[in-house]
Protein backbone atom coordinates (compact mmCIF):
# COMPACT_ATOMS: atom_id res chain seq x y z
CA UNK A 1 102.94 87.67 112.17
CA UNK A 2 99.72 90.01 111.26
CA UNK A 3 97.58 89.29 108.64
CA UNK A 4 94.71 90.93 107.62
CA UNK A 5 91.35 90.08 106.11
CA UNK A 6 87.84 91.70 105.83
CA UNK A 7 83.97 90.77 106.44
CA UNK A 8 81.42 91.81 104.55
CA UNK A 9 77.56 93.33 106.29
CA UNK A 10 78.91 90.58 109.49
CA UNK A 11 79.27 87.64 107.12
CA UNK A 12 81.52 84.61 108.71
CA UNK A 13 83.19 84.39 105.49
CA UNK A 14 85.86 86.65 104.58
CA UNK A 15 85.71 89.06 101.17
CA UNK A 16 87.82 87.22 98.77
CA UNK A 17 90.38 88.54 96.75
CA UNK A 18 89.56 88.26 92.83
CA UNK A 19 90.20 90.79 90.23
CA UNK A 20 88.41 93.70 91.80
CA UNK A 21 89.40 93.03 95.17
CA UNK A 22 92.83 93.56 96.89
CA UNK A 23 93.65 93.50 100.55
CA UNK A 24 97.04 94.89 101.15
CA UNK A 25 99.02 92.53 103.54
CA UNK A 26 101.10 95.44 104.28
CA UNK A 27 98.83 98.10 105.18
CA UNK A 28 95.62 96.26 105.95
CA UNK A 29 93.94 98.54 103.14
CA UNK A 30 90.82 96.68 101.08
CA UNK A 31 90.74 98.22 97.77
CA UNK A 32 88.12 97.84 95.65
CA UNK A 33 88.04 98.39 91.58
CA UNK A 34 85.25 99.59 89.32
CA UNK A 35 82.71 99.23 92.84
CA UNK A 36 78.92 97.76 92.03
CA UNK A 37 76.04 98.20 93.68
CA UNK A 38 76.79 94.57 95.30
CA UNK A 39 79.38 95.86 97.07
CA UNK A 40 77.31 98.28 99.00
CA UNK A 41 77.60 97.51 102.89
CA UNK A 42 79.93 97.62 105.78
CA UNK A 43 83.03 95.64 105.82
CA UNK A 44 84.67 95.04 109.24
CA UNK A 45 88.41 94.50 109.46
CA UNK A 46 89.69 91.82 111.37
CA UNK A 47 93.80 91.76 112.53
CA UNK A 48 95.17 88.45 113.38
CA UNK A 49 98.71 87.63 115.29
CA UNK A 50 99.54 84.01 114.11
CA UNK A 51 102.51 84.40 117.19
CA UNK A 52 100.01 85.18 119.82
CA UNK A 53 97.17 83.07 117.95
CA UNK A 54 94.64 86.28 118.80
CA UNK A 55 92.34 88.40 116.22
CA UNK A 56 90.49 91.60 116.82
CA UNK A 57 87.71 93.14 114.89
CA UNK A 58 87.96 96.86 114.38
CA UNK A 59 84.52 98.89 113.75
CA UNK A 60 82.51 98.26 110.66
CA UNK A 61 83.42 100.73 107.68
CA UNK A 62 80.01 101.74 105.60
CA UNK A 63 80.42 101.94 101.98
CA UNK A 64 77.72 103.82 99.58
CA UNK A 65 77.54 104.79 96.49
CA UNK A 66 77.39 108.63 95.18
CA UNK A 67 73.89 109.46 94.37
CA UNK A 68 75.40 112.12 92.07
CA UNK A 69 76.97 109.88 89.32
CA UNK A 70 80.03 112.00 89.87
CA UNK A 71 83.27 110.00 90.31
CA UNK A 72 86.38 110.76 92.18
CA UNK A 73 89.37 111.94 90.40
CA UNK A 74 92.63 110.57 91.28
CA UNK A 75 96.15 111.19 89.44
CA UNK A 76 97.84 108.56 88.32
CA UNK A 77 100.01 106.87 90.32
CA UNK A 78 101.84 103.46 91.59
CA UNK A 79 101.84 102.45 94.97
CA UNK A 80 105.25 100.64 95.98
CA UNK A 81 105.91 99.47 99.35
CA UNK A 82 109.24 97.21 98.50
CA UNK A 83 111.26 97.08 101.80
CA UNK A 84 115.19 97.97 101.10
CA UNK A 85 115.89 94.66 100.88
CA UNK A 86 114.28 91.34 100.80
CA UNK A 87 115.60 87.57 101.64
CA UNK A 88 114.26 84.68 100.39
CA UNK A 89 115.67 81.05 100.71
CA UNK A 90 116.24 80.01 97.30
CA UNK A 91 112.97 77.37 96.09
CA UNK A 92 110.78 79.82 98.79
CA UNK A 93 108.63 82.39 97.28
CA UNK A 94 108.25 86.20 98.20
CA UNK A 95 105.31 88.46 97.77
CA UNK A 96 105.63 91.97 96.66
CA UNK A 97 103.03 94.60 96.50
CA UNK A 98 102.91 96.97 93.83
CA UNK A 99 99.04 98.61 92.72
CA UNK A 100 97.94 101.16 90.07
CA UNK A 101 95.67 103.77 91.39
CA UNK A 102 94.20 106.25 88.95
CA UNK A 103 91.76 107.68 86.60
């Protein structure tokens, strides 16, 4: 039972997934595509255990933008975290995590 979300610059409202924004439910990762100037701030990462009905708040993570116009390079590449196997009762769904990451 963990599940992850993030806060935006101490909001009470969580950043919401859309088409630039992914939280990974595996990894607690936020990633972010094609980042705007709106997105400039510190986003806080908060861990909940649904058993133990408890969340902590790690340390606020500062994101800027490069002054420099340069961008990052990155290879191409997939991320897959499929476990070896997964159940699922049949009419149940399952989630599966699978990202491109790249330039």
């Amino acid at each position: 039972g963990l599940s992850y979300m993030w806060i935006f610059n101490n909001s009470t409202l969580y950043v919401q997934e859309d088409s630039r924004r992914f939280v990974s439910q595996e990894t607690g990762n936020l990633y972010i595509a094609k980042v705007e100037p709106s997105d400039v701030g510190n986003y806080t990462c908060v861990v909940t255990n649904s058993k133990a009905e408890q969340s902590v708040q790690g340390p606020p993570t500062p994101l800027t933008l490069r002054s420099d116009g340069v961008m990052g390079e990155y290879e191409p590449k997939i991320e897959v975290r499929f476990p070896e196997t997964t159940y699922a009762a049949k009419g149940s769904s399952v989630k599966l995590e699978c990202f491109a990451l790249g330039k």
